[in-house]
N, C-alpha and C. Protein backbone atom coordinates (compact mmCIF):
# COMPACT_ATOMS: atom_id res chain seq x y z
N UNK A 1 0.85 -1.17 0.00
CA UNK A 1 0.00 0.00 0.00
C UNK A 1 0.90 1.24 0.00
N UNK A 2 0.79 2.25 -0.88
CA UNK A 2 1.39 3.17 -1.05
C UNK A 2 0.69 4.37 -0.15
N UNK A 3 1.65 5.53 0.90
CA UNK A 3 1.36 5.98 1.76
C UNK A 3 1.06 7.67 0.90
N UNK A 4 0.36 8.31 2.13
CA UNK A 4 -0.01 9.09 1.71
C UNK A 4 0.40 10.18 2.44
N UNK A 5 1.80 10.39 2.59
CA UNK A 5 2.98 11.20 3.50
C UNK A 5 3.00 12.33 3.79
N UNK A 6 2.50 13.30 2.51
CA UNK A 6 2.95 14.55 2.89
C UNK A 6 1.58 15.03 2.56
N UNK A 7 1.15 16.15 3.10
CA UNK A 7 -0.29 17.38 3.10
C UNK A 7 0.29 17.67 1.65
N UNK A 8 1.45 17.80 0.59
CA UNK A 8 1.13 18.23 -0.54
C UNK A 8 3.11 18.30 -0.83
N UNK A 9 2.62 18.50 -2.35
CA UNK A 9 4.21 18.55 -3.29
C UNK A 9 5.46 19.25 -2.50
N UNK A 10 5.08 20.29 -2.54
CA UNK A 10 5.88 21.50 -1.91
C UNK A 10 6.00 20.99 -0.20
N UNK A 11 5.51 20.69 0.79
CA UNK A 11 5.63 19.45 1.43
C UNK A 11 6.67 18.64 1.51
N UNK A 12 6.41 17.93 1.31
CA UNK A 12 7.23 17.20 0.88
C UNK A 12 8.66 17.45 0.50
N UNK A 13 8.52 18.05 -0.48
CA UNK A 13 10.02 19.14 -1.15
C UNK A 13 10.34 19.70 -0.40
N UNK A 14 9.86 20.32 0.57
CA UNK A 14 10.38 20.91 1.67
C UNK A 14 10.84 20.32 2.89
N UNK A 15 10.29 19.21 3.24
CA UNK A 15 11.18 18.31 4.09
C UNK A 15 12.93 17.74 3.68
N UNK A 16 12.26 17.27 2.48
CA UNK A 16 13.50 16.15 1.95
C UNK A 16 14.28 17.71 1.47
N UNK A 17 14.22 18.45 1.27
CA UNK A 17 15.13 19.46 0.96
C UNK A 17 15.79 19.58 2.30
N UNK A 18 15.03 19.95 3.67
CA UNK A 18 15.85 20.21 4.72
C UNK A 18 16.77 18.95 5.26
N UNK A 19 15.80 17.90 5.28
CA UNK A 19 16.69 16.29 5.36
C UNK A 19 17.89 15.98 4.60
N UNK A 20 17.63 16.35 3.55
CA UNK A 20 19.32 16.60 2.28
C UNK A 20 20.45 17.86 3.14
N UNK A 21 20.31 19.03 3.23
CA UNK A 21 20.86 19.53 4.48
C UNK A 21 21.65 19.07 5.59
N UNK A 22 20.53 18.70 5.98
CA UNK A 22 21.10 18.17 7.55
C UNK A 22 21.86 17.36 7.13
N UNK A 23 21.90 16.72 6.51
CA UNK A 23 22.87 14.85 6.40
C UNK A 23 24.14 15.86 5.52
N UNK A 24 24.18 16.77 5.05
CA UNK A 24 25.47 17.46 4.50
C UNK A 24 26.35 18.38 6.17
N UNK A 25 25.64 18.44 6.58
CA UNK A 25 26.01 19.05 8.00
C UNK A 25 26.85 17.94 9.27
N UNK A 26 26.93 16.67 8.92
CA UNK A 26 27.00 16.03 9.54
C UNK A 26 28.62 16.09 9.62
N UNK A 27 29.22 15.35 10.86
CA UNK A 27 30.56 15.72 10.95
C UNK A 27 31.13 13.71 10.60
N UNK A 28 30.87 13.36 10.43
CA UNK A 28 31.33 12.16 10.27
C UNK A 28 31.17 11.52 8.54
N UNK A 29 32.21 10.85 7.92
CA UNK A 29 31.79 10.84 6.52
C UNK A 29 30.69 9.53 6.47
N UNK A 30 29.97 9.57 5.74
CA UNK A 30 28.87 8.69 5.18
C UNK A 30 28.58 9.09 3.77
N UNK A 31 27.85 7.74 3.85
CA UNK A 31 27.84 6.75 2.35
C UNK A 31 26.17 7.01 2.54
N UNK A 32 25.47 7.02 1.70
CA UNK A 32 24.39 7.55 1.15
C UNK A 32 24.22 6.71 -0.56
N UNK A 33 22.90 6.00 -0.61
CA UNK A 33 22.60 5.09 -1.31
C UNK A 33 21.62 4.65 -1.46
N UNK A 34 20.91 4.53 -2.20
CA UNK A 34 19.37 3.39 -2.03
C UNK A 34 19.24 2.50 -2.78
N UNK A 35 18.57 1.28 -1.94
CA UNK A 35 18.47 -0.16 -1.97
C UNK A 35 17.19 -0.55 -2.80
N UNK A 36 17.21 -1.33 -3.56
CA UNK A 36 16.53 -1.81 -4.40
C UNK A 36 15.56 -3.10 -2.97
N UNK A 37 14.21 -2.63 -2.86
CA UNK A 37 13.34 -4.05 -2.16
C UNK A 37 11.69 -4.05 -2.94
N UNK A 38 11.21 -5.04 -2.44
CA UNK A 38 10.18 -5.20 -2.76
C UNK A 38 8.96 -4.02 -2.75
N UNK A 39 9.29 -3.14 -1.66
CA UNK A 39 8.69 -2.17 -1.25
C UNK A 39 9.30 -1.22 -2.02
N UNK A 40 9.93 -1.29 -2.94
CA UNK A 40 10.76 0.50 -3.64
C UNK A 40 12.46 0.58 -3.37
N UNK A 41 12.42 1.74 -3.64
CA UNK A 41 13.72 1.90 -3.33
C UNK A 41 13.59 2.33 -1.62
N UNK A 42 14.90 1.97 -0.85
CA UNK A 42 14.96 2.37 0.27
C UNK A 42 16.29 3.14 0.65
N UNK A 43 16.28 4.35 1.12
CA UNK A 43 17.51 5.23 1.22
C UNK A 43 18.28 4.26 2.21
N UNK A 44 19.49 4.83 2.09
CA UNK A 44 20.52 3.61 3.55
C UNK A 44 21.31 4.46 3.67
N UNK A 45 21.73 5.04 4.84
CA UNK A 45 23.44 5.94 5.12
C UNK A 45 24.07 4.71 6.14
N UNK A 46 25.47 4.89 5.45
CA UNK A 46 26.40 4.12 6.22
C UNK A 46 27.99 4.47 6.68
N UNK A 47 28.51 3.88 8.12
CA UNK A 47 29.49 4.97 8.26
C UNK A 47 30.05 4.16 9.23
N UNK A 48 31.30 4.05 9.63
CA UNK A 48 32.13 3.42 10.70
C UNK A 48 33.11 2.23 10.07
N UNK A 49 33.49 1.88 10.50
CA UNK A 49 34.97 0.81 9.64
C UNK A 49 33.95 -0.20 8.89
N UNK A 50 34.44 -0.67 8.01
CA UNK A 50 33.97 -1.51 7.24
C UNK A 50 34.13 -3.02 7.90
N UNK A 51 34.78 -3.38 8.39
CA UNK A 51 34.85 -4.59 9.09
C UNK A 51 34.86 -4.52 10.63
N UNK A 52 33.94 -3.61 11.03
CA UNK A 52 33.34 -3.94 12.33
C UNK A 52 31.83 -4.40 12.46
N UNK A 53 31.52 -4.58 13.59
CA UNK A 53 30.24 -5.44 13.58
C UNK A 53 29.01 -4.44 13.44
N UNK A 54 28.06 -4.84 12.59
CA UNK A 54 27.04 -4.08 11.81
C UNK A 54 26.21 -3.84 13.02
N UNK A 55 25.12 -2.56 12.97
CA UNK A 55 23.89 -2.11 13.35
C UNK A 55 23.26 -1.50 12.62
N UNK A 56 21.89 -1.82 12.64
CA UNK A 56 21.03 -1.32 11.87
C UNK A 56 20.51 -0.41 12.73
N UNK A 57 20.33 0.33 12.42
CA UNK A 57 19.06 1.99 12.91
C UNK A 57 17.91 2.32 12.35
N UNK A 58 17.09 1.88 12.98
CA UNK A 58 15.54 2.49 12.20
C UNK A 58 14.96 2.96 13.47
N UNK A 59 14.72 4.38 12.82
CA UNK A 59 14.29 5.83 13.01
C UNK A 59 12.70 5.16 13.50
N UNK A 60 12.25 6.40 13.97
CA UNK A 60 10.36 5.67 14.54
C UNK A 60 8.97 6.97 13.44
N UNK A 61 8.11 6.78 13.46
CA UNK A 61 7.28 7.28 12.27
C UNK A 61 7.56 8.90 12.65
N UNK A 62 6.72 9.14 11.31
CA UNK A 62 7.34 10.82 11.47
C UNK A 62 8.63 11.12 11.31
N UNK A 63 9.30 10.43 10.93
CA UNK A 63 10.76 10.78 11.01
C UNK A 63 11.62 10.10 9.78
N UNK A 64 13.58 10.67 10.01
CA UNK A 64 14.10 9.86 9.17
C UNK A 64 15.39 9.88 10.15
N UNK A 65 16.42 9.24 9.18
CA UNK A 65 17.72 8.66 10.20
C UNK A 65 18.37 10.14 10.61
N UNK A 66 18.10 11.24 10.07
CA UNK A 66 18.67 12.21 11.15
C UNK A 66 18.83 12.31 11.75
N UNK A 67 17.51 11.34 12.90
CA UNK A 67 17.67 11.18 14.37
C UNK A 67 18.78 10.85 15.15
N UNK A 68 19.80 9.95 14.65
CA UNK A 68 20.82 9.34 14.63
C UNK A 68 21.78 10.45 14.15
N UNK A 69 22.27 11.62 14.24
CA UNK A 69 23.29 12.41 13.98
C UNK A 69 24.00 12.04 15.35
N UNK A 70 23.94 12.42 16.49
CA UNK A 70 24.62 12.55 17.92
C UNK A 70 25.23 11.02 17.77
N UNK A 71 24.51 9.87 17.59
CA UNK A 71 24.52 8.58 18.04
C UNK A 71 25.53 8.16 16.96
N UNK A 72 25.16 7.99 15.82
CA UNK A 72 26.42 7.98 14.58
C UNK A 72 27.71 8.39 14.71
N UNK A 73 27.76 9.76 15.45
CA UNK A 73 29.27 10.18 15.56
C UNK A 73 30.34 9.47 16.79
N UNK A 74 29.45 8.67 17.81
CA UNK A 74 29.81 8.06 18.82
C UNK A 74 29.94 6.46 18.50
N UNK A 75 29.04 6.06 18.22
CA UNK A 75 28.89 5.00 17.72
C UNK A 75 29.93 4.28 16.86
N UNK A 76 30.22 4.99 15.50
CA UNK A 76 30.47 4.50 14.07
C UNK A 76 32.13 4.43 14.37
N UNK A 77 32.60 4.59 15.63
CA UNK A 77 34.24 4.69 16.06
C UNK A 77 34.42 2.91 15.85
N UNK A 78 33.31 2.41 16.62
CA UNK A 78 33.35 0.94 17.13
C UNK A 78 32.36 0.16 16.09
N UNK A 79 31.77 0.48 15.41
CA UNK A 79 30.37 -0.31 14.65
C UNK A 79 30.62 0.39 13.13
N UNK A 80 29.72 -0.58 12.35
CA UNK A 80 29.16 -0.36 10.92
C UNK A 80 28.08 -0.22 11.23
N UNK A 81 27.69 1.42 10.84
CA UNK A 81 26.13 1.89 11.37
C UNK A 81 25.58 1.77 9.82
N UNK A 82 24.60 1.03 9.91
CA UNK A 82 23.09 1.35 8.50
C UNK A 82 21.99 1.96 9.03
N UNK A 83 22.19 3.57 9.10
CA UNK A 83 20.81 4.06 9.35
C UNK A 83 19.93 4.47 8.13
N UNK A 84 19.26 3.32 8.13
CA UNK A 84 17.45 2.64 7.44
C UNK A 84 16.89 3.99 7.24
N UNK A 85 16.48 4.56 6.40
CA UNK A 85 15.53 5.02 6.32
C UNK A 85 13.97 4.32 6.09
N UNK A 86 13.03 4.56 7.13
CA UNK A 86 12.17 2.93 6.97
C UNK A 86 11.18 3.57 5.53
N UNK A 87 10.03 2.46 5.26
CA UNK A 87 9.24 3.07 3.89
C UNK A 87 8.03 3.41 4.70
N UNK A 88 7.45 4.57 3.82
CA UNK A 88 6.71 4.86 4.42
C UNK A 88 6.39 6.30 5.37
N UNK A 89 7.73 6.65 5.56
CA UNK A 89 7.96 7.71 6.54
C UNK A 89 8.62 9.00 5.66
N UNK A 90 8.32 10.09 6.56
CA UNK A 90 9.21 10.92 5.99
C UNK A 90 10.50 11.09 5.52
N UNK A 91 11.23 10.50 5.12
CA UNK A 91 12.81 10.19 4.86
C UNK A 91 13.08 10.12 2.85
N UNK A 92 13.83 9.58 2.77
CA UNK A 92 13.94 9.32 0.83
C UNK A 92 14.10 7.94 0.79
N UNK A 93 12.70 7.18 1.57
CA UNK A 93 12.67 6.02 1.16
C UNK A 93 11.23 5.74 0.21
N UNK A 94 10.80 4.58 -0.13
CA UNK A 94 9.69 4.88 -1.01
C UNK A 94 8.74 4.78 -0.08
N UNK A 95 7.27 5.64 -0.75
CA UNK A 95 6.25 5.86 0.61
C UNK A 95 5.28 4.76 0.66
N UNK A 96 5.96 3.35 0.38
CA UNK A 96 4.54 2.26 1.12
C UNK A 96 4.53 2.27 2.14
N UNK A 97 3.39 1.84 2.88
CA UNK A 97 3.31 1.47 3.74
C UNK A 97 2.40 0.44 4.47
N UNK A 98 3.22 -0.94 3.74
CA UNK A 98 2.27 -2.01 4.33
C UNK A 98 1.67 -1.76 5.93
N UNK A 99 0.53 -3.12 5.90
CA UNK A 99 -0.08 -3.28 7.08
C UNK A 99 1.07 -4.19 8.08
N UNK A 100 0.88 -4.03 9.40
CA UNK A 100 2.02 -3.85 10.59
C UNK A 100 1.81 -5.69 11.03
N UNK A 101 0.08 -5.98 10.79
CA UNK A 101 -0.17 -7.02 10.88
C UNK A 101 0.44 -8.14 9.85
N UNK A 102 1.13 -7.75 8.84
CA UNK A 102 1.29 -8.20 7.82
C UNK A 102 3.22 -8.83 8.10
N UNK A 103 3.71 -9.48 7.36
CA UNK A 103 5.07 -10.22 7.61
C UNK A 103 5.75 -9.15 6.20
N UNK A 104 5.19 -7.98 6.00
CA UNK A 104 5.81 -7.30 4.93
C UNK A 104 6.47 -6.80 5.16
N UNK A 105 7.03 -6.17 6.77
CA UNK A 105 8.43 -5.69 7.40
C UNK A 105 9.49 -6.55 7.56
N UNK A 106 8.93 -7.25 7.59
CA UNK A 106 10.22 -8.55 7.96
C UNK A 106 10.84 -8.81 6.55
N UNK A 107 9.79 -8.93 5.21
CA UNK A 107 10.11 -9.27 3.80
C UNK A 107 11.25 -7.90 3.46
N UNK A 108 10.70 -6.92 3.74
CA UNK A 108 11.07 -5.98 3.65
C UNK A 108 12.61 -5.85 4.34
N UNK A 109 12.65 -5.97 5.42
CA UNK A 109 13.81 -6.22 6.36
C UNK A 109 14.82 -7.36 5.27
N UNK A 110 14.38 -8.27 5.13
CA UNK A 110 15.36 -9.08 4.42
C UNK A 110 15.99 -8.49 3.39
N UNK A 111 15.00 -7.89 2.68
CA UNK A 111 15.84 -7.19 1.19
C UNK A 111 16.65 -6.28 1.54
N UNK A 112 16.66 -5.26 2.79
CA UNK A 112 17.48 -4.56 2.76
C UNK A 112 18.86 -4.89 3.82
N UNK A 113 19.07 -6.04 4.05
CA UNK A 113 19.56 -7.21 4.60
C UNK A 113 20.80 -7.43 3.71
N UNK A 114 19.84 -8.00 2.54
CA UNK A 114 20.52 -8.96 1.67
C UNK A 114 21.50 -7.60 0.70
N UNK A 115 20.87 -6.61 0.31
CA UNK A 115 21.26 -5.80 -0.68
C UNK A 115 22.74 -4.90 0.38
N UNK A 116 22.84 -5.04 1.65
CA UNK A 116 23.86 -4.41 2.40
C UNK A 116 24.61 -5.29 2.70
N UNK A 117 24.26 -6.95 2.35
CA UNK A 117 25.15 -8.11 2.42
C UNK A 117 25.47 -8.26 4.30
N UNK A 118 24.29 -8.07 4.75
CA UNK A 118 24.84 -8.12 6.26
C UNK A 118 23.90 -9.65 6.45
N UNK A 119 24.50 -10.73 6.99
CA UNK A 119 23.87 -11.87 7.42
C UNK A 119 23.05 -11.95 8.81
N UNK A 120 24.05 -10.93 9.58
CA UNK A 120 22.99 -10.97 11.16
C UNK A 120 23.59 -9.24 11.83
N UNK A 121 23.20 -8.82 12.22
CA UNK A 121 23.31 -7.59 12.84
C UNK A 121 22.41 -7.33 13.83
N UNK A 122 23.08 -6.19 14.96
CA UNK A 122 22.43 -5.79 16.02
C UNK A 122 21.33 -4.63 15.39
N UNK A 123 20.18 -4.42 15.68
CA UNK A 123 19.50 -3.72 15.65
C UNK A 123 18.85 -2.56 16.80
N UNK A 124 19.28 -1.43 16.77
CA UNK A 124 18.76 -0.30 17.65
C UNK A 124 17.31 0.36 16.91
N UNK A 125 16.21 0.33 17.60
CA UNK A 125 15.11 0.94 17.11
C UNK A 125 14.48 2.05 17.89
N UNK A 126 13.62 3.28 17.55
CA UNK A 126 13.22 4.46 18.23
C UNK A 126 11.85 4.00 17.84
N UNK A 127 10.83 4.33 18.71
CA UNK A 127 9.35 3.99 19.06
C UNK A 127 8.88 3.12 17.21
N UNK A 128 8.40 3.47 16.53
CA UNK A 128 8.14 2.51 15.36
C UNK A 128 9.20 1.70 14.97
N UNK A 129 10.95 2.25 14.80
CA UNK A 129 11.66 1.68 14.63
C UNK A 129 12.43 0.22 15.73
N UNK A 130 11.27 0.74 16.60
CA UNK A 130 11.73 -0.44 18.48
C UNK A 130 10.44 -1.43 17.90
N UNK A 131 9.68 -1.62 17.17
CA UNK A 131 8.51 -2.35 17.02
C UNK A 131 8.53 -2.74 15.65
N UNK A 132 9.68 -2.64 15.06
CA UNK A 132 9.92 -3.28 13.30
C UNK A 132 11.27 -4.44 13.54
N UNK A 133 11.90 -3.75 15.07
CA UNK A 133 13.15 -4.33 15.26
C UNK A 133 12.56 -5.48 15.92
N UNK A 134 11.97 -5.54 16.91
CA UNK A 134 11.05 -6.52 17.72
C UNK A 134 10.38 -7.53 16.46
N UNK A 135 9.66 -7.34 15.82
CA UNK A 135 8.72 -8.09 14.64
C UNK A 135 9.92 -8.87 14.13
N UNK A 136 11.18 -7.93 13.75
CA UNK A 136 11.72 -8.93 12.43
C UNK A 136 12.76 -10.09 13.39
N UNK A 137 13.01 -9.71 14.85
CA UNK A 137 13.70 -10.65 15.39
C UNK A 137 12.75 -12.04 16.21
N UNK A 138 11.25 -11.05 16.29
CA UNK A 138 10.46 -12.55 16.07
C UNK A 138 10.68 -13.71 15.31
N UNK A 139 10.57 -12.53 14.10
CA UNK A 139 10.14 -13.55 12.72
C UNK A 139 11.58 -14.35 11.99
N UNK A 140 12.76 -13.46 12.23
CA UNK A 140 14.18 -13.85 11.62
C UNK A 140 15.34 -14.02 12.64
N UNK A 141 14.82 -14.58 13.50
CA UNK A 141 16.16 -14.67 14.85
C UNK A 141 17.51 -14.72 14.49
N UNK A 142 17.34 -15.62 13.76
CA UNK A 142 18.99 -16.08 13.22
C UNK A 142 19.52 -14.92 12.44
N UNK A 143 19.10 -13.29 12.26
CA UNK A 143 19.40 -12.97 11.25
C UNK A 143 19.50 -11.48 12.42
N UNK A 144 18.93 -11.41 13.77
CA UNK A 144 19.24 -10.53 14.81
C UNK A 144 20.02 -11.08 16.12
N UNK A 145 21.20 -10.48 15.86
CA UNK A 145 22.04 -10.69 16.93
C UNK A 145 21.40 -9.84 18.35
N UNK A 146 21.06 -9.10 18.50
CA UNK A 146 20.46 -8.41 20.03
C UNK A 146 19.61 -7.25 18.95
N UNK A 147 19.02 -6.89 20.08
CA UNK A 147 18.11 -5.27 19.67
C UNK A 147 18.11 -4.52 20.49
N UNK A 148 18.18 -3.25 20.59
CA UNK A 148 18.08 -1.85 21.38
C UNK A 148 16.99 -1.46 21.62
N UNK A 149 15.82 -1.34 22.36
CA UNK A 149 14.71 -0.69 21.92
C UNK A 149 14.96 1.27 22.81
N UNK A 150 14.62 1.72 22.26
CA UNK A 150 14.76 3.03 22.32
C UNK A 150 12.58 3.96 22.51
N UNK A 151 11.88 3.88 23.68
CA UNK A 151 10.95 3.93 23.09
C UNK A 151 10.08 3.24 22.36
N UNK A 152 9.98 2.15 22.78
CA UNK A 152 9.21 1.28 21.91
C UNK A 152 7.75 1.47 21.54
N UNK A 153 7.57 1.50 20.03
CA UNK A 153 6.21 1.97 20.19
C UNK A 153 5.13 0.99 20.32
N UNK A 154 4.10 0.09 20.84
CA UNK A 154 2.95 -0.28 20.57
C UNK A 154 3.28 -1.84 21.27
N UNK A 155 4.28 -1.97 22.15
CA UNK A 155 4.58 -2.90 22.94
C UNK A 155 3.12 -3.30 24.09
N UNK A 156 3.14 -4.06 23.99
CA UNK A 156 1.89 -4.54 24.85
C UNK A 156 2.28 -6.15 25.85
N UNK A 157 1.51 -6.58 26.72
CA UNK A 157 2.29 -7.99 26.82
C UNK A 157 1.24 -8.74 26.07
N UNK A 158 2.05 -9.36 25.53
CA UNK A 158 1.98 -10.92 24.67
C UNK A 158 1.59 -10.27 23.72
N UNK A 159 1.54 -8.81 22.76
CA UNK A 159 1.11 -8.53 21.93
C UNK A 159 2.28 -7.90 21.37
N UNK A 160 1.81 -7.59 19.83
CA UNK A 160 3.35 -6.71 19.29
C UNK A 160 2.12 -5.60 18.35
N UNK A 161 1.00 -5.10 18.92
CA UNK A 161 0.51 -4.19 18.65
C UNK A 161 1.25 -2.88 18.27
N UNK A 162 0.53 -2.27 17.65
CA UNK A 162 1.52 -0.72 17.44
C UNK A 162 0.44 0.28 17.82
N UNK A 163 0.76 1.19 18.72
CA UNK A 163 0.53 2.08 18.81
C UNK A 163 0.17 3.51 17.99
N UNK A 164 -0.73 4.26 17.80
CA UNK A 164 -1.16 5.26 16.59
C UNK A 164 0.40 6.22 16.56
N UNK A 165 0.52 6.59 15.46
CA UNK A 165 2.04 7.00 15.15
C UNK A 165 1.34 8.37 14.43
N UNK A 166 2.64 9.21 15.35
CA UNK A 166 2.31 10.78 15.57
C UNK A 166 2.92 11.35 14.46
N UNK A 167 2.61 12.58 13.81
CA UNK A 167 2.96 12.89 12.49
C UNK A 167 3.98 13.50 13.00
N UNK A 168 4.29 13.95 14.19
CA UNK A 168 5.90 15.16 13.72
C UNK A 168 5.55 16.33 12.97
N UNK A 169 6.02 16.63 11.69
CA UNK A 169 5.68 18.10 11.21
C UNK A 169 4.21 18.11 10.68
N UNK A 170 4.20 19.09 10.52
CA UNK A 170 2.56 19.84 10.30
C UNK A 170 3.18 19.30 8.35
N UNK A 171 4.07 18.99 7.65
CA UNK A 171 3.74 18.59 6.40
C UNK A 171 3.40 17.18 6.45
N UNK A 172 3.65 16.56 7.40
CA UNK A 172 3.64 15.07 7.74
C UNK A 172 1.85 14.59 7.68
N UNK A 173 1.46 13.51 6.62
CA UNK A 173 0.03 13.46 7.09
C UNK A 173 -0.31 12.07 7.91
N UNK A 174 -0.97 12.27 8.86
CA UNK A 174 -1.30 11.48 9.71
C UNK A 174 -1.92 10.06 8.86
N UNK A 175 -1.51 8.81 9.76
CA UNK A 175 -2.09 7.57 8.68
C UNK A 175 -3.83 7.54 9.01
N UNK A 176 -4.70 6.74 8.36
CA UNK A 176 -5.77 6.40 8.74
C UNK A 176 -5.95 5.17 9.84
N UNK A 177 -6.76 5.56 10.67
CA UNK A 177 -6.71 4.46 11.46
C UNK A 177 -7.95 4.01 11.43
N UNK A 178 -8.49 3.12 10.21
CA UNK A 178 -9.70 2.35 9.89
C UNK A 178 -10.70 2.26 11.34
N UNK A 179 -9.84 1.15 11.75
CA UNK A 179 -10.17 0.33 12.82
C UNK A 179 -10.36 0.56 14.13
N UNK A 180 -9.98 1.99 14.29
CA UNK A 180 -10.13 2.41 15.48
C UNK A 180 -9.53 1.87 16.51
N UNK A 181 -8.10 1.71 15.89
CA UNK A 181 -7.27 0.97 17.36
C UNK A 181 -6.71 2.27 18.19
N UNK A 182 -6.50 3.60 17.59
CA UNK A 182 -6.05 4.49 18.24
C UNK A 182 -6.82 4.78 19.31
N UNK A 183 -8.31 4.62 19.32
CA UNK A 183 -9.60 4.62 20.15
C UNK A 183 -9.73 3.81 21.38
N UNK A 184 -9.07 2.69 20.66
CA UNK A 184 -9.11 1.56 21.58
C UNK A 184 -7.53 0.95 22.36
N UNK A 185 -6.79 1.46 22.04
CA UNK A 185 -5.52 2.05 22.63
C UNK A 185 -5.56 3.10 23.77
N UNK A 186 -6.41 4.01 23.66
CA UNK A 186 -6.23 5.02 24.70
C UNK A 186 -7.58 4.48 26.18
N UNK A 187 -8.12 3.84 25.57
CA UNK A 187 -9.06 3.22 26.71
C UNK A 187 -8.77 2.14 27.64
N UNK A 188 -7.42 1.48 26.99
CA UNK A 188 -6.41 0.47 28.26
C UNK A 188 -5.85 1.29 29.04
């Protein structure tokens, strides 16, 4: 399902214009690229020795790997950071956005897996990105060495529910929530 991201063109252009920015501002060098998956293309920045042990970073909705500026420059001394831009979100990845109930993050997760040639990596996630990291080490153990959760969004016990995901900027458009779980989320 293709998302419906931004309130309009200029929107849009105006985010990923300031997001292009910021990632030129950054003090550490990175690699900047996008990955061919099932879901589109997916942006990837990468940065820290090439033969140290991988982490993946996915950012939480409303957002993109910018979040990760402070953490990247600390980090990437000791690690191979891949901060994900996830799909779907504001970032320069493509704007699907399958259903959460669906094993299309995890499919998704693999391709951009396979296309960075990483076999198992640690994963750090921020509230949506703590609940994609959780799903795919359900679903692909052998393929997550540990996870970070940072904020996890939509954690429940015995559930891997997600929680309604907040737009961030006023260009950002809020998803539909059919089903009224945001309704029924705030009444537990």
């Amino acid at each position: 399902m293709t998302a419906d991201i931004y309130r309009s063109t200029s929107g849009r252009d105006a985010v990923q214009r300031a997001y292009r920015e910021q990632l030129q501002r950054w003090t550490i060098p990175l690699r900047h690229r996008t990955v061919a998956t099932r879901e589109g293309g997916t942006f990837v920045l990468d940065c820290g020795p090439i033969d140290a042990p991988p982490v993946v970073l996915l950012h939480g909705a409303g957002s993109n790997s910018a979040i990760w500026q402070s953490d990247a420059s600390r980090w990437s001394s000791t690690h191979r950071l891949y901060l994900v831009d996830v799909i779907g979100e504001p970032g320069l990845s493509a704007p699907s956005r399958p259903g959460l109930a669906s094993d299309a993050h995890a499919r998704w997760l693999d391709d951009v897996f396979d296309a960075l040639s990483i076999e198992s990596a640690a994963i750090v996630g921020v509230s949506l990105g703590g609940w994609l990291a959780t799903d795919y080490a359900i679903r692909r153990p052998g393929r997550v060495e540990r996870i970070a959760l940072r904020a996890p969004g939509g954690h429940r016990p015995a559930t891997l529910r997600r929680s309604p995901r907040s737009a961030g900027a006023h260009a950002v458009r809020r998803p539909r929530d059919p089903a009224g779980a945001a309704d029924r989320a705030r009444t537990r």
